[in-house]
N, C-alpha and C. Protein backbone atom coordinates (compact mmCIF):
# COMPACT_ATOMS: atom_id res chain seq x y z
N UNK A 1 42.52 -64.55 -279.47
CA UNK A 1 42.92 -65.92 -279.65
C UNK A 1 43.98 -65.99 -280.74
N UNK A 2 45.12 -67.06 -280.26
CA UNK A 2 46.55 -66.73 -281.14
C UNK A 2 45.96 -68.07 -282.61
N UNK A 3 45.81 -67.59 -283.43
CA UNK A 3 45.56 -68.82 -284.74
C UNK A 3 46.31 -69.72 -284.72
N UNK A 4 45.85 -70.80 -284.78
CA UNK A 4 46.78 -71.86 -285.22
C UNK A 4 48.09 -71.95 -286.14
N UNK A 5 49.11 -72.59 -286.25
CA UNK A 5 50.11 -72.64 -287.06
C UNK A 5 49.92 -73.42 -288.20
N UNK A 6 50.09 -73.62 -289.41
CA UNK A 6 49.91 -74.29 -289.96
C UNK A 6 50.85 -75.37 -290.12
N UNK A 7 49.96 -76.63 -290.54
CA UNK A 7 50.93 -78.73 -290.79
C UNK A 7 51.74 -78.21 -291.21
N UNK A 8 53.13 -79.21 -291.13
CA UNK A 8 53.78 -79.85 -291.66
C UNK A 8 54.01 -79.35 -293.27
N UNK A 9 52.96 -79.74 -293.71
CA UNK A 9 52.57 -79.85 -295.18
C UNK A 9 52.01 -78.56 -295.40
N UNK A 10 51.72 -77.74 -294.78
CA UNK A 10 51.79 -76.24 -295.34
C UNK A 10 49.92 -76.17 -295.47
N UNK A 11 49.05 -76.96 -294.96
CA UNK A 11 47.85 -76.89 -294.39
C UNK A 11 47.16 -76.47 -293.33
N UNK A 12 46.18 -75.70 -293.30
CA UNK A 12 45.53 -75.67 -291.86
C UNK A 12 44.37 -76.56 -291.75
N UNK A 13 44.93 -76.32 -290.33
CA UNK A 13 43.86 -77.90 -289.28
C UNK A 13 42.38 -77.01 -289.89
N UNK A 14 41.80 -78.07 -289.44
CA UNK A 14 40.09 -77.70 -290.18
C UNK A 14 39.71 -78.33 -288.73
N UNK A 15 39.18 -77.53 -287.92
CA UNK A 15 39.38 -78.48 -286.58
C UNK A 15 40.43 -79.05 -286.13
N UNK A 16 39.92 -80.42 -285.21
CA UNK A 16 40.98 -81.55 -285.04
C UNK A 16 41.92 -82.46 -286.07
N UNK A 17 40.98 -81.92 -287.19
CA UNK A 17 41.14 -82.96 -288.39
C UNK A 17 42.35 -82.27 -289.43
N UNK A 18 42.85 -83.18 -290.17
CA UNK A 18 43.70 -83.21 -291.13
C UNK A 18 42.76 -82.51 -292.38
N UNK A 19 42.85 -81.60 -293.07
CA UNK A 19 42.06 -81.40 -294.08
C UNK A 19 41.93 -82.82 -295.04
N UNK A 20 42.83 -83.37 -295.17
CA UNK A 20 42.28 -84.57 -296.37
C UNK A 20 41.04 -85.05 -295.99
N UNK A 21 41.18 -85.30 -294.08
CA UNK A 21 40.18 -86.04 -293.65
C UNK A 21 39.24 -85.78 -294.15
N UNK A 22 38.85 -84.28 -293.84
CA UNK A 22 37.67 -83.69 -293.99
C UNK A 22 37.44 -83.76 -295.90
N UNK A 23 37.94 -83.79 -296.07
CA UNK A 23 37.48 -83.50 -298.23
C UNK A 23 37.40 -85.21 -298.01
N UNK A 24 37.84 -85.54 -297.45
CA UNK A 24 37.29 -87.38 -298.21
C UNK A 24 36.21 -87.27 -297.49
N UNK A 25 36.04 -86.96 -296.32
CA UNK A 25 34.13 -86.99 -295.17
C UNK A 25 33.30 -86.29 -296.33
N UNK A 26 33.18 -85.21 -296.34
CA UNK A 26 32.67 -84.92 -298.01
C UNK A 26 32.37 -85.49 -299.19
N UNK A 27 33.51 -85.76 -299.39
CA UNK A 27 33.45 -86.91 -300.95
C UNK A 27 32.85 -87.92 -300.37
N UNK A 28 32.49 -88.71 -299.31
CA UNK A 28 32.04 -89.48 -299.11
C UNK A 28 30.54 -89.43 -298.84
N UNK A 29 30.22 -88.04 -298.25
CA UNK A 29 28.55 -87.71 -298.46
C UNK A 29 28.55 -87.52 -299.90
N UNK A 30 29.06 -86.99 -300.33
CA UNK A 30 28.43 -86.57 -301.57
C UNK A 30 28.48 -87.57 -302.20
N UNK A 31 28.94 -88.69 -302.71
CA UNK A 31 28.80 -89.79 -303.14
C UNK A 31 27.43 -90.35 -302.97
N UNK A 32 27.16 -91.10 -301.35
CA UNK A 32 26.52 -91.28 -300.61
C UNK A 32 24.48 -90.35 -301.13
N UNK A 33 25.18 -89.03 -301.19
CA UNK A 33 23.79 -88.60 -301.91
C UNK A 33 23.73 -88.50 -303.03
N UNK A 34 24.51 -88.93 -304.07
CA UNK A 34 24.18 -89.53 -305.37
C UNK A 34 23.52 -90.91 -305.37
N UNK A 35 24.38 -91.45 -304.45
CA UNK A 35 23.98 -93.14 -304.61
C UNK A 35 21.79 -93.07 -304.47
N UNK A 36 21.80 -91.97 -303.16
CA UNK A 36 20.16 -91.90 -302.92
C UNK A 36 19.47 -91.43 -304.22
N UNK A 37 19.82 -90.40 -304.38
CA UNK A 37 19.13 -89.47 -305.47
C UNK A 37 18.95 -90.52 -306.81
N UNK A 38 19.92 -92.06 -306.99
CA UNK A 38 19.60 -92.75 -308.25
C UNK A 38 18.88 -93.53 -308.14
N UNK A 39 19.21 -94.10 -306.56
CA UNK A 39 18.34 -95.49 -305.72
C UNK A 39 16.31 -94.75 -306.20
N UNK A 40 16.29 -93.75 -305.89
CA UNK A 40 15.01 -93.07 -305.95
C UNK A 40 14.74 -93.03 -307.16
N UNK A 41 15.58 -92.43 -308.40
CA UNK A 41 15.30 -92.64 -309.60
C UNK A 41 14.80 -94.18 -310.34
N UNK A 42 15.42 -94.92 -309.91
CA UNK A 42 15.50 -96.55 -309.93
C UNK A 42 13.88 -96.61 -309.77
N UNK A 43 13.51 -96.31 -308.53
CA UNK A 43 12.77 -97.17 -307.45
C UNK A 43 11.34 -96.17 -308.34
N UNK A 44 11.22 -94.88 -308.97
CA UNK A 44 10.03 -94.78 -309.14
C UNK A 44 10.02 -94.69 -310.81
N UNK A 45 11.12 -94.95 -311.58
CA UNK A 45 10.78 -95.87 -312.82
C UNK A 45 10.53 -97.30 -313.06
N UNK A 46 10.78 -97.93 -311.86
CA UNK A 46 9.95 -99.45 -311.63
C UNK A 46 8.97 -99.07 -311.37
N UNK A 47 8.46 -98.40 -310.82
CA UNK A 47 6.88 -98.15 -310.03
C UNK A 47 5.98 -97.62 -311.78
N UNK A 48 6.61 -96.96 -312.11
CA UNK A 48 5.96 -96.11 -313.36
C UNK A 48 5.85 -97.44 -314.89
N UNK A 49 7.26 -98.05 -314.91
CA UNK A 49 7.44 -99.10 -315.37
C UNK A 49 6.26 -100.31 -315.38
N UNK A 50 5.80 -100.28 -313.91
CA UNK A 50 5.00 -101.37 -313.84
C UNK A 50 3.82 -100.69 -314.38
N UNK A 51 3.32 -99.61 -313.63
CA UNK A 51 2.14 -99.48 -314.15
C UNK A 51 1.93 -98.91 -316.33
N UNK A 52 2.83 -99.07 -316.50
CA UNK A 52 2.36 -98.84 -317.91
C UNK A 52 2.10 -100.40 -318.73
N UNK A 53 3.58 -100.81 -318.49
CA UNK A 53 3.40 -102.10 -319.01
C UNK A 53 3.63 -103.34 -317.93
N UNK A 54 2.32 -103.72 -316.94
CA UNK A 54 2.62 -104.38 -316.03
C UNK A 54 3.20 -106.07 -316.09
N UNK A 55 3.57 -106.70 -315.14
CA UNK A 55 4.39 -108.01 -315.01
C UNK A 55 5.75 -107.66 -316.04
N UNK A 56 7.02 -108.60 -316.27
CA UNK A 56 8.13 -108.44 -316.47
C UNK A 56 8.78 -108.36 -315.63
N UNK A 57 9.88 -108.62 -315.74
CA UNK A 57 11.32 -108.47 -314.84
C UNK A 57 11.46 -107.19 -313.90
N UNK A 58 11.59 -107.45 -311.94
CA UNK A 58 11.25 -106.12 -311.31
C UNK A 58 12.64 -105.78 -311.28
N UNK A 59 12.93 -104.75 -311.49
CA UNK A 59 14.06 -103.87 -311.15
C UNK A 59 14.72 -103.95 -309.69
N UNK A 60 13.61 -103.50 -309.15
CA UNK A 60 13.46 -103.15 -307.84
C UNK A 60 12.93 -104.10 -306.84
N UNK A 61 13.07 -104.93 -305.87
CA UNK A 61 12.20 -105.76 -305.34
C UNK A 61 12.35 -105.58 -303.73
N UNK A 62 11.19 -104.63 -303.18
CA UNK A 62 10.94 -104.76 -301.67
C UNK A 62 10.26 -105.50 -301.43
C-alpha cells in the first residue's frame, strides 16, 4: 500500500481527518473528563458535607 502524501501544510491525514480535527476531538474529551472527575468530586463532598455538619446551603441538588 502506497502511503499517503502529506497536506498542504506539511501534515499527515490522521484518517479522513485534518489532524487539528483530531487534537481538538481530544482536547475536547479530555476536558469533558475533567469536567466528570470534578462534577464527582463536588457531588461526594456535599454528600460528606452533609453528613458531618447536616442542613446548610446544598452544593449539589438532585
Amino acid at each position: 500500500m502506497k502511503p499517503r502524501e502529506p497536506l498542504s501544510d506539511g501534515f499527515d491525514p490522521i484518517g479522513p481527518f485534518h489532524p487539528y480535527v483530531v487534537m481538538g476531538a481530544v482536547l475536547l474529551l479530555d476536558v469533558l473528563a475533567i469536567l466528570l472527575v470534578l462534577s464527582v468530586l463536588t457531588y461526594a463532598g456535599d454528600r460528606i458535607e452533609d453528613m458531618i455538619w447536616p442542613g446548610g446551603k446544598e452544593w449539589v441538588d438532585l
